[in-house]
Protein backbone atom coordinates (compact mmCIF):
# COMPACT_ATOMS: atom_id res chain seq x y z
CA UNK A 1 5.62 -17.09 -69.94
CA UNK A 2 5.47 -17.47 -66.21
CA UNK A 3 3.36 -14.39 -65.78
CA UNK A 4 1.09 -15.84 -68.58
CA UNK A 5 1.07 -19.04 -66.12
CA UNK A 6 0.12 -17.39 -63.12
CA UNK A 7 -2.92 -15.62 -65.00
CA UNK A 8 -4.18 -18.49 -66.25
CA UNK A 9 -4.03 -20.61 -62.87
CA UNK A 10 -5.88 -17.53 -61.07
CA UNK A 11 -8.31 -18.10 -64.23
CA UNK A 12 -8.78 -21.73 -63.74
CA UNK A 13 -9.49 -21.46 -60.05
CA UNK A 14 -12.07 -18.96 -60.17
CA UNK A 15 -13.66 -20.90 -63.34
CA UNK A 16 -13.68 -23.73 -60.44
CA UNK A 17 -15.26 -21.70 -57.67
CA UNK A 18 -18.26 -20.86 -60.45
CA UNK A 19 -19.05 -24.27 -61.09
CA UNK A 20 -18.71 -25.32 -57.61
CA UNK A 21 -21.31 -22.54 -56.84
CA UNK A 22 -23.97 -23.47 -59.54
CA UNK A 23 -23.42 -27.11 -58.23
CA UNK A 24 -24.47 -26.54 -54.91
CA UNK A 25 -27.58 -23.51 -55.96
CA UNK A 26 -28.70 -26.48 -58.33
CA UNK A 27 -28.43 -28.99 -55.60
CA UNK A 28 -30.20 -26.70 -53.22
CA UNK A 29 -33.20 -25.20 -56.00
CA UNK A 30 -33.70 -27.99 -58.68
CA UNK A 31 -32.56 -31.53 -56.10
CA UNK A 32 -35.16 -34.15 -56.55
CA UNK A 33 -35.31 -34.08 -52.45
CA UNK A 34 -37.86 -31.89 -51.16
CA UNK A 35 -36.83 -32.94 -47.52
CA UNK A 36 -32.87 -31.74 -48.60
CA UNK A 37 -34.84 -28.30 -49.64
CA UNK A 38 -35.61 -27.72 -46.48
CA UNK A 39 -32.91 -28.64 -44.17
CA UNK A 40 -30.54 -26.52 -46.53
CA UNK A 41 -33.12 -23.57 -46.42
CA UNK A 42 -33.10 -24.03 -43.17
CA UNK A 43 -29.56 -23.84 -42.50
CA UNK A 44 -28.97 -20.82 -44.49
CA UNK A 45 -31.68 -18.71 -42.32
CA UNK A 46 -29.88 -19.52 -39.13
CA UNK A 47 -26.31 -18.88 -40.35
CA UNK A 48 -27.88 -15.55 -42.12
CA UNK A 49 -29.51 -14.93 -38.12
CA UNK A 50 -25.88 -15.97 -36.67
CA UNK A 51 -24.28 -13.62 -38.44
CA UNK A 52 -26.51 -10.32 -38.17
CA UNK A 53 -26.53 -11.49 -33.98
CA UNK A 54 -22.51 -11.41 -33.94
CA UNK A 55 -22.59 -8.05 -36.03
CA UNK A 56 -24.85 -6.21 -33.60
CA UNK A 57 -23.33 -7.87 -30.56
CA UNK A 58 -20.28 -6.68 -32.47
CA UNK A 59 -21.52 -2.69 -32.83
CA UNK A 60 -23.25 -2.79 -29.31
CA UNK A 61 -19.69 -3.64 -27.38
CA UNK A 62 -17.66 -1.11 -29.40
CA UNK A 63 -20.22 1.55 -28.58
CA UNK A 64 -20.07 0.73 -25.06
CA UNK A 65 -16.11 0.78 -24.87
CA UNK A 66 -16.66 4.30 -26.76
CA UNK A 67 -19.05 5.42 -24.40
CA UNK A 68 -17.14 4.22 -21.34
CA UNK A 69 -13.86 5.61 -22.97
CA UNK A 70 -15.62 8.94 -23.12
CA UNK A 71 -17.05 8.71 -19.32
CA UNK A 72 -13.55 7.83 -18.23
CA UNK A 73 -11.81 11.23 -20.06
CA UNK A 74 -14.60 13.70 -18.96
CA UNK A 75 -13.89 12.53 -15.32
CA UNK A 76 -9.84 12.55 -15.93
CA UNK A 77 -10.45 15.87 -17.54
CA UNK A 78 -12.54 17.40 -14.62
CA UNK A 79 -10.41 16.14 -12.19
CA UNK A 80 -7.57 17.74 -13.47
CA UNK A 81 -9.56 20.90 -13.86
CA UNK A 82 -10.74 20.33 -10.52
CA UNK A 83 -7.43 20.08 -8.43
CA UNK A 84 -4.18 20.47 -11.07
CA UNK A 85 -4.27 24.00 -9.45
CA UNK A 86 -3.76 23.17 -6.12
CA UNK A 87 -1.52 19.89 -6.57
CA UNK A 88 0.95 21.81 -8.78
CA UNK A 89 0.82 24.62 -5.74
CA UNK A 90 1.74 22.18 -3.23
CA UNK A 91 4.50 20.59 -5.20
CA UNK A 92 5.97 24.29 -5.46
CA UNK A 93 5.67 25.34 -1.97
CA UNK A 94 7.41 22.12 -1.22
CA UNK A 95 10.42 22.50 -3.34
CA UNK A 96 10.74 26.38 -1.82
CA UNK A 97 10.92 24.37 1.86
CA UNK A 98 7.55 26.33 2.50
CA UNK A 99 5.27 23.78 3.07
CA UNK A 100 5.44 21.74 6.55
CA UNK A 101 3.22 18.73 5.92
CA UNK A 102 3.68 17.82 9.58
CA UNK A 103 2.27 20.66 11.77
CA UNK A 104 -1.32 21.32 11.45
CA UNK A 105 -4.74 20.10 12.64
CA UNK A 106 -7.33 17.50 12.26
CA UNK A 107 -10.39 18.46 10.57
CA UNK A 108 -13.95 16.68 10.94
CA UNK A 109 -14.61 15.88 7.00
CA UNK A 110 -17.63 13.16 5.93
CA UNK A 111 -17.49 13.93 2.45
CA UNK A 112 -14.29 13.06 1.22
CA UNK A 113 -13.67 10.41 3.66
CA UNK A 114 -12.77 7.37 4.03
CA UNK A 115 -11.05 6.76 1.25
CA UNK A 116 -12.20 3.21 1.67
CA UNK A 117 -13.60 0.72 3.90
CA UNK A 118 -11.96 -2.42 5.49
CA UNK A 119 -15.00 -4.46 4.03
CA UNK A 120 -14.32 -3.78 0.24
CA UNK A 121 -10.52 -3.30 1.01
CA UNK A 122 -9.58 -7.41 -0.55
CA UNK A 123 -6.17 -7.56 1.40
CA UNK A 124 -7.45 -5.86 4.41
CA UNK A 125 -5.92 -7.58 7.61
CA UNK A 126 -8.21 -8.72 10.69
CA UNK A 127 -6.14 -6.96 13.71
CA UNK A 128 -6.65 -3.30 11.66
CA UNK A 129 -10.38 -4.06 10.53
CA UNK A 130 -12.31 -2.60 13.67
CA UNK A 131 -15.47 -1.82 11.43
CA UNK A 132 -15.50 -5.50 10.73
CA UNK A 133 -15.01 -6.44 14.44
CA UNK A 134 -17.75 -4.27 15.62
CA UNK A 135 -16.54 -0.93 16.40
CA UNK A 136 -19.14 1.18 16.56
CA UNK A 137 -18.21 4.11 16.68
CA UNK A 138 -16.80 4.52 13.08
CA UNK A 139 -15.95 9.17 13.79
CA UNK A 140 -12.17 7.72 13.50
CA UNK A 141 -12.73 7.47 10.10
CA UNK A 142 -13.33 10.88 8.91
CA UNK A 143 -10.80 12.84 9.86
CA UNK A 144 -8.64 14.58 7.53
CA UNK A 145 -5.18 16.15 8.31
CA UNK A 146 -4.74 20.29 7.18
CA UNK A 147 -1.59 21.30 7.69
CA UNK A 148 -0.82 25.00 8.49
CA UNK A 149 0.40 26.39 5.39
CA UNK A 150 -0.37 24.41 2.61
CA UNK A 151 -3.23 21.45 1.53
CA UNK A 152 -1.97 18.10 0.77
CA UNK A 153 -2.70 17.08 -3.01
CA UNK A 154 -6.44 15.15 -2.76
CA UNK A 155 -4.95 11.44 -3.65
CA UNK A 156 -5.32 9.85 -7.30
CA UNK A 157 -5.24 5.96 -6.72
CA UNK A 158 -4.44 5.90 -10.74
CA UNK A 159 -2.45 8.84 -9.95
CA UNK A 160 -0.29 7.24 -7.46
CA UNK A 161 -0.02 3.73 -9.77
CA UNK A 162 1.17 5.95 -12.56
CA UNK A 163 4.20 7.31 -10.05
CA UNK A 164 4.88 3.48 -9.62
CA UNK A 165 4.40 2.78 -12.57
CA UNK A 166 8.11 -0.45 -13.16
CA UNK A 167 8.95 0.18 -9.82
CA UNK A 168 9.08 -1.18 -6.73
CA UNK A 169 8.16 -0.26 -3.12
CA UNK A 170 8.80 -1.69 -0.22
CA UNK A 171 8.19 -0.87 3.23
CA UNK A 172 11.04 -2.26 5.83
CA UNK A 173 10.35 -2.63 9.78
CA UNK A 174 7.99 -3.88 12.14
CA UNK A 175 4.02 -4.15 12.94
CA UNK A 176 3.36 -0.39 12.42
CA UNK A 177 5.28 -0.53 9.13
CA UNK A 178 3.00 -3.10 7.52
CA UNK A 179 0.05 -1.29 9.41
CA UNK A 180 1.17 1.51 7.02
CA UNK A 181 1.44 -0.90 4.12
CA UNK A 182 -2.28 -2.59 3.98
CA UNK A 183 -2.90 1.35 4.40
CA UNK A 184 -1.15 1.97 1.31
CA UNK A 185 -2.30 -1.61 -0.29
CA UNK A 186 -6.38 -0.10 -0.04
CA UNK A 187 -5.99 3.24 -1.16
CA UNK A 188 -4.67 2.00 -4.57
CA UNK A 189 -6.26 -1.86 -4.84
CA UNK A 190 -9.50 -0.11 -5.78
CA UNK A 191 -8.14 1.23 -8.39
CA UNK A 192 -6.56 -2.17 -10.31
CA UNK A 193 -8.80 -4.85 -12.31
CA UNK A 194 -9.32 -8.22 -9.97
CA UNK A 195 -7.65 -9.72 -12.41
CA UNK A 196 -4.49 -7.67 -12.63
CA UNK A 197 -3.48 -7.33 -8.76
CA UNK A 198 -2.41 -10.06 -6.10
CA UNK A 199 -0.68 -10.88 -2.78
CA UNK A 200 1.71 -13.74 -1.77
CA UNK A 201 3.53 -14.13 1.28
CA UNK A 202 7.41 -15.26 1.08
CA UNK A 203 8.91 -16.13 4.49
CA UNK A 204 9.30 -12.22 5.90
CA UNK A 205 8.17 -10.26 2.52
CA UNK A 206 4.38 -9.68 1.68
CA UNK A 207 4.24 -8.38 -2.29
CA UNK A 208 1.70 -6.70 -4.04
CA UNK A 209 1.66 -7.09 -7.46
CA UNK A 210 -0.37 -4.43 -9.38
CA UNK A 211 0.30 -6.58 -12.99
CA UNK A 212 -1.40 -3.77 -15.40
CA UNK A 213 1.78 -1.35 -13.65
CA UNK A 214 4.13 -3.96 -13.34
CA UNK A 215 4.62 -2.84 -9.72
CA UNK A 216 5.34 -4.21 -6.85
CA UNK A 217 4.14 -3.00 -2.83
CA UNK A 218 5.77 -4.83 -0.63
CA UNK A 219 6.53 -5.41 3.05
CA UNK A 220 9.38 -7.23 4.70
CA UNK A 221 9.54 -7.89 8.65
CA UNK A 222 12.21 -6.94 10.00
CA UNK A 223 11.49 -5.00 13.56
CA UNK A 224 14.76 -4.14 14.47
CA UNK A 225 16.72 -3.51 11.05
CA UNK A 226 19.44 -5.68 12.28
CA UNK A 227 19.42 -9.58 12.58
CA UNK A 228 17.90 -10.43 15.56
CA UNK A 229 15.50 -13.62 17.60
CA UNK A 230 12.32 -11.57 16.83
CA UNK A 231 12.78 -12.12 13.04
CA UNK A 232 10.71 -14.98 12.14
CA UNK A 233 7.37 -13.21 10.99
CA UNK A 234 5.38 -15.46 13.25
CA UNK A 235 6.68 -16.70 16.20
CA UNK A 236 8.86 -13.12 17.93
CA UNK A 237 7.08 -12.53 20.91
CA UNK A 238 10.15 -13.76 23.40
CA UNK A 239 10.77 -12.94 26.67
CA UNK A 240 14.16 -10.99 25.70
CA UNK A 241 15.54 -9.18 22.45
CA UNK A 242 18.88 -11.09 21.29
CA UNK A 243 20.20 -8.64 18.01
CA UNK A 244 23.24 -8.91 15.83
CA UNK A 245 24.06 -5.46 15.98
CA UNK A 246 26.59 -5.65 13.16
CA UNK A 247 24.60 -7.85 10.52
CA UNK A 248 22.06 -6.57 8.44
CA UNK A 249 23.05 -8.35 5.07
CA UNK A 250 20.32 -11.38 5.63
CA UNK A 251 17.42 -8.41 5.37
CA UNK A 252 19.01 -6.06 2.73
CA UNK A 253 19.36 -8.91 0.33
CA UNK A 254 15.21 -9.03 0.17
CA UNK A 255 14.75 -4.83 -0.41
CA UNK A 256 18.27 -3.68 -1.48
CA UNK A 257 17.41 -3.63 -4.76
CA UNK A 258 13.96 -1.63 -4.51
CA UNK A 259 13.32 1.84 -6.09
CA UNK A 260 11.98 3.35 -2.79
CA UNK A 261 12.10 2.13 0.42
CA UNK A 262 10.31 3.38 3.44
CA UNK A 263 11.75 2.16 6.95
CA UNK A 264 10.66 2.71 10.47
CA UNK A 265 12.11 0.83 13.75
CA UNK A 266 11.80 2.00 17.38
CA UNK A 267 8.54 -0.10 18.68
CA UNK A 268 10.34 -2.96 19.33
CA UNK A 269 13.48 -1.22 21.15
CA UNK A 270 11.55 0.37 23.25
CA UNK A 271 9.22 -2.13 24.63
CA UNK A 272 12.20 -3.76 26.72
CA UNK A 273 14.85 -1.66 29.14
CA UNK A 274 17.64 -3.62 27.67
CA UNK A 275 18.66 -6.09 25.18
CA UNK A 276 21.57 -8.31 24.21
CA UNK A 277 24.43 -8.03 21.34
CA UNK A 278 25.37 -11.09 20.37
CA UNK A 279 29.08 -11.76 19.48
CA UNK A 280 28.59 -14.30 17.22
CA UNK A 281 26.25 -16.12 15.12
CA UNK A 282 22.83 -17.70 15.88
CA UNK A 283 23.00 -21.34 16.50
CA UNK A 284 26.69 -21.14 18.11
CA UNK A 285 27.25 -23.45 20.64
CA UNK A 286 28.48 -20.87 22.85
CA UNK A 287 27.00 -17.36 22.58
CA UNK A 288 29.28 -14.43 23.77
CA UNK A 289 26.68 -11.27 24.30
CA UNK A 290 27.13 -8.42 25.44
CA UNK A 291 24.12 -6.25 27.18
CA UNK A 292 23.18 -2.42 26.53
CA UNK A 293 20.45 -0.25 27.28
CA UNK A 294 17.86 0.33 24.62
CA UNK A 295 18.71 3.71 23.22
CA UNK A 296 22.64 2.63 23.07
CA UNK A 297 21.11 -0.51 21.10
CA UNK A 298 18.92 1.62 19.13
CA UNK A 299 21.71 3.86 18.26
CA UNK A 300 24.28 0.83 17.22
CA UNK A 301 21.52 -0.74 14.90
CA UNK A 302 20.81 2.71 12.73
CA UNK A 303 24.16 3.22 12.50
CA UNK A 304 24.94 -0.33 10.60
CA UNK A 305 22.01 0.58 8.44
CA UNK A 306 23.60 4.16 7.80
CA UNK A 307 26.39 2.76 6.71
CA UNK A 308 24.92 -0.11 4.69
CA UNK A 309 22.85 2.50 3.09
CA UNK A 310 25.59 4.85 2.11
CA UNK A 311 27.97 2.12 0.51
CA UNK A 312 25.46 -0.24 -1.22
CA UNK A 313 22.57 1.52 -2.59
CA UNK A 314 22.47 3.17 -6.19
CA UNK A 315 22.19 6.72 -4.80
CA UNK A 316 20.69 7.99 -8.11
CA UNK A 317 18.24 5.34 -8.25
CA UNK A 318 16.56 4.30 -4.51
CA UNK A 319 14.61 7.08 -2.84
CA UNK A 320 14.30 6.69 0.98
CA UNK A 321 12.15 7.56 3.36
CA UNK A 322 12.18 7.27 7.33
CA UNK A 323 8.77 7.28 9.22
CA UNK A 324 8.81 8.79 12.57
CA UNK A 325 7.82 6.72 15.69
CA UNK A 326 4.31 5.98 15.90
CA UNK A 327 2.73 7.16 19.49
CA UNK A 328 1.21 4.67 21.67
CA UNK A 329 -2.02 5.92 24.05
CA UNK A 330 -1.78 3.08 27.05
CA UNK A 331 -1.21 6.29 29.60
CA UNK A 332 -5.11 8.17 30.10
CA UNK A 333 -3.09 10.51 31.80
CA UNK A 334 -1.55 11.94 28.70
CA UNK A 335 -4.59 13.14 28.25
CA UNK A 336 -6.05 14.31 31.46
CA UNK A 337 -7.75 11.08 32.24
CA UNK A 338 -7.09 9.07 34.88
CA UNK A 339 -4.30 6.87 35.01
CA UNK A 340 -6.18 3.81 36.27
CA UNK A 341 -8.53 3.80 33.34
CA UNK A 342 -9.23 1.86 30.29
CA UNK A 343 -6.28 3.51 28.35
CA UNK A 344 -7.45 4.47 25.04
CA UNK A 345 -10.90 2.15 24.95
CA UNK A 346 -13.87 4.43 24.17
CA UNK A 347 -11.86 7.04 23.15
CA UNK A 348 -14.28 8.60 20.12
CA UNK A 349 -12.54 12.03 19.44
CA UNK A 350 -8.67 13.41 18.81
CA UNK A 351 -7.06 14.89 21.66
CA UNK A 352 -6.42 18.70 21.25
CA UNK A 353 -3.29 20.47 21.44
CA UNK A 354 -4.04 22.27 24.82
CA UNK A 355 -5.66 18.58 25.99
CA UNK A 356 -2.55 16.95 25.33
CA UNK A 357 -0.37 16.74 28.35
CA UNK A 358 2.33 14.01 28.31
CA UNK A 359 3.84 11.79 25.13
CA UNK A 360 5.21 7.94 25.16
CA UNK A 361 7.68 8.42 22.91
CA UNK A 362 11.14 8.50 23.70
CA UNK A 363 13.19 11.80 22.69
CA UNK A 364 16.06 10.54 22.57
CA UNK A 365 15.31 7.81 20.03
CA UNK A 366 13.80 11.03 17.55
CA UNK A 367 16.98 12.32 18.48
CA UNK A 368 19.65 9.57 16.74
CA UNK A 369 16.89 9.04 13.99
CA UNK A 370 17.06 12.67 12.99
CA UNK A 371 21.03 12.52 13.16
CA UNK A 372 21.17 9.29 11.16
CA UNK A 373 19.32 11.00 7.96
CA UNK A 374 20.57 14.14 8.37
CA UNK A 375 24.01 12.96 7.79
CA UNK A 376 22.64 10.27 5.03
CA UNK A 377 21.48 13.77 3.25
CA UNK A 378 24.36 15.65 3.64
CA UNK A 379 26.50 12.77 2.06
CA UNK A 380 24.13 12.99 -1.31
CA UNK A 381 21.50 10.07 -0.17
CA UNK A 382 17.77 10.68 -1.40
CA UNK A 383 16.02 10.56 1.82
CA UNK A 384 13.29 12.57 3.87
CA UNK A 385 12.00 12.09 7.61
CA UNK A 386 8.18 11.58 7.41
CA UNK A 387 7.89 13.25 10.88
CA UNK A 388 4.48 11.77 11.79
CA UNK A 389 4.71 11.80 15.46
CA UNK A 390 3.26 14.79 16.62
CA UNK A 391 0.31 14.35 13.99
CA UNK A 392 -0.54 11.21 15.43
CA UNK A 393 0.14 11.74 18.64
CA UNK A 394 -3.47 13.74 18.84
CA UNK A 395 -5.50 10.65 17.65
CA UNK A 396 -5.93 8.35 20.82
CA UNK A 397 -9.50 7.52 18.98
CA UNK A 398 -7.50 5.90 16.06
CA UNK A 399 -6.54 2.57 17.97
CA UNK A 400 -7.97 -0.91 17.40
CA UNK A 401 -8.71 -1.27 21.42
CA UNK A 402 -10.44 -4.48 21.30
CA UNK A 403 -12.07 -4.77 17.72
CA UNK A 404 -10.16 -6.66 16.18
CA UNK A 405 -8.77 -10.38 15.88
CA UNK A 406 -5.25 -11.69 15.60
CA UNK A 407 -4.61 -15.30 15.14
CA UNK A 408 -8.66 -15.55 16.66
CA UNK A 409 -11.28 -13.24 17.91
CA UNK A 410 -11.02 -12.12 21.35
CA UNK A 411 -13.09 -13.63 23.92
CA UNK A 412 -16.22 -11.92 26.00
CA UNK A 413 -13.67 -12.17 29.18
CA UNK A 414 -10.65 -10.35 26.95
CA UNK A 415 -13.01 -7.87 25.49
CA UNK A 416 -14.30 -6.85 29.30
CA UNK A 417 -10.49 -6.30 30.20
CA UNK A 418 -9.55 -3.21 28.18
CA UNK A 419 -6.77 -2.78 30.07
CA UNK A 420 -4.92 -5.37 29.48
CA UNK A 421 -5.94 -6.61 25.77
CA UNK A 422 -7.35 -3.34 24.55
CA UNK A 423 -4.60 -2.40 21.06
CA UNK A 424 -3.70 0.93 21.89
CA UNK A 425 -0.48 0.93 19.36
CA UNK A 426 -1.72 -0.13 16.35
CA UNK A 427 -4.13 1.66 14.23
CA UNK A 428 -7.48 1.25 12.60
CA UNK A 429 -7.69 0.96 9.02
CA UNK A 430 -9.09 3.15 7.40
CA UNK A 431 -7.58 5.83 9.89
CA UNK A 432 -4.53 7.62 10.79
CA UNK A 433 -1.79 5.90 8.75
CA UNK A 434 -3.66 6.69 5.23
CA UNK A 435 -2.62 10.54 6.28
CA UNK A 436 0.57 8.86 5.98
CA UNK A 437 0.53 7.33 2.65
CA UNK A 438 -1.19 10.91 1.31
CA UNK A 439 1.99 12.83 3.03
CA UNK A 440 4.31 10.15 1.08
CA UNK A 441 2.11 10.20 -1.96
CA UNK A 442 2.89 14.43 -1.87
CA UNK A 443 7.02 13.90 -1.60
CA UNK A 444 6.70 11.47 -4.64
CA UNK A 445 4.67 13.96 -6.51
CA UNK A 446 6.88 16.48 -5.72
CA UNK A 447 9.81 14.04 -6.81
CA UNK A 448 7.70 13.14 -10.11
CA UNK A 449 8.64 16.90 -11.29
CA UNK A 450 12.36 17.02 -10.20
């Protein structure tokens, strides 16, 4: 019986939808309104035109998508064609300790650089964009690092996302460090949907947020590892370095919990002969501090980090790296110019080896850097030396000099005193620290196929 119900409801409701029907065709046809006629006849023309519009609008975008789709995989497809040979060749030579990334020679290359410029670059920074502030000379930019025995793998923005891919990154130390991270931040932004990448700033730490990877790129300030007076991200240029030699917990707390980390720190210990340990805390009412040369200082605050490194981070989890000082070219002599002279302003080529006749960096420095990781490594820590010194040390063209702005644009007077305000540390962007990022982008290939 209720099956016999159910029948006969389904009966009765379609029995209702007829007459309904033939109610409104008779309404339409046979009404006594010849005005009604036409506004009905009407109506059913432009819902009949509505609906053919949304159908081809419909077809049109799914062909598109197909088409694009298609576009997409032929050049995925070529590409791999194109350099899976010579990628999966590096990765080898790497594991066999064959390939030295490090020692080479800087090759003149127009065609596959840049790999993009600080105008379409959205999270480019001022002091790095000296295209922008009317450099002229733009040679800096296309030059491509060959090392000796091996080619680095070309770089795959997507690629390099993929390797990221619910991870995060973040890049620990000073000015150079985040110089290296907007260098890493427009190699891949290209790459990511306006819509699905962003920046915020957080006290010290600058994230980028590539949303369709859910990854993160970030940067916290920290220039000498340690807690120290030069921390706030803003106001650190003071007249002496105050560091609490033994406290790094206040900066670990913001990266400790990172995938990979990349750290550098020596620019700011060098820059003064000495600085002070303090004793205590910040804000005591009566400091106790203790002074010691740089390298001493240098030495103390690695070896907190060591240690921090070895007892708190999941060693099967965090990958490290260390980047090598970055040269400075303030001495023309270095180079066989003389010393009196604009230090690296109109500087349009790389040095060569044989040109190359002095070095600002400090030996002994390299020297407690290179202990420091080699006895992280030894102890079962994941971390390599990016040894970019010596690479760098070649480009005194690479430099911002005076194109550039900081907090404002320099003035006429500042720009005609090279010697003084010209940026001979940092580096141009696009320039010498995207051979960075392409020698880090290599290690986590290599690491992709462990």
């Amino acid at each position: 019986m209720a099956k016999r119900k159910v029948v006969d409801d389904q009966n009765h409701q379609n029995l209702h939808l007829q007459k309904g029907f033939k109610y409104w065709w008779w309404q339409l046809v046979e009404g006594n309104s010849g005005y009604n006629f036409c506004i009905n006849v009407v109506i059913l023309v432009f819902l009949a035109l509505l609906i053919t519009v949304m159908y081809l609008h419909t077809e049109s975008r799914i062909v598109l998508e197909v088409e694009k789709r298609a576009v997409l995989l032929e050049g995925v497809n070529q590409n791999a064609s194109n350099h899976h040979h010579s990628i999966v060749d590096d990765i080898l030579l790497h594991k066999n300790n064959k390939c030295d990334y490090f020692t080479g020679n800087w090759v003149f290359d127009n065609k596959s650089r840049p790999l993009y410029r600080d105008w379409n670059c959205s999270f480019m920074f001022d002091d790095l964009a000296c295209e922008k502030y009317h450099r002229e000379d733009l040679n800096y930019q296309y030059w491509r690092w060959q090392p000796n025995d091996c080619d680095l793998p070309r770089f795959d923005a997507k690629a390099l996302l993929g390797l990221l891919r619910n991870k995060r990154l973040v890049f620990v130390g000073d000015s150079l460090n985040r110089n290296q991270w907007v260098s890493f931040v427009c190699m891949v932004e290209s790459a990511i949907p306006p819509l699905f990448k962003s920046r915020k700033l957080d006290g010290n730490l600058y994230t980028f947020s590539a949303k369709e990877y859910n990854a993160s790129i970030d940067f916290y300030w920290s220039p000498l590892l340690v807690e120290s007076n030069s921390d706030d991200p803003y106001n650190h240029h003071l007249s002496e370095r105050i560091v609490r030699s033994e406290s790094i917990q206040k900066h670990a707390m913001n990266w400790s919990n990172a995938d990979i980390l990349v750290f550098n720190s020596y620019l700011w210990y060098r820059s003064v002969p000495k600085l002070k340990v303090l004793r205590g805390n910040f804000g005591d009412p009566k400091p106790v501090y203790k002074e010691v040369e740089r390298v001493k200082g240098y030495g103390m605050a690695l070896d907190t980090w060591s240690k921090f490194v070895l007892s708190h981070l999941d060693h099967k989890k965090t990958r490290l790296f260390w980047v090598s000082m970055s040269p400075t070219h303030t001495r023309p002599q270095n180079w066989g110019k003389p010393a009196k002279g604009p230090r690296c302003m109109n500087e349009t080529q790389p040095t060569s080896k044989e040109e190359l006749k002095g070095s600002e960096s400090e030996p002994k420095m390299m020297n407690i850097t290179g202990d420091a990781i080699s006895d992280l490594k030894s102890k079962g820590v994941k971390i390599d030396l990016l040894n970019i010194t010596q690479l760098s040390e070649y480009r005194k063209d690479g430099h911002p000099t005076v194109y550039r702005r900081l907090w404002r644009p320099l003035t006429k007077e500042q720009i005609a005193n090279p010697v003084k305000y010209a940026d001979c540390t940092h580096w141009c962007l696009p320039g010498v620290p995207d051979v960075w990022n392409e020698i880090l982008y290599a290690y986590l290939l290599s690491d992709s196929t462990a």
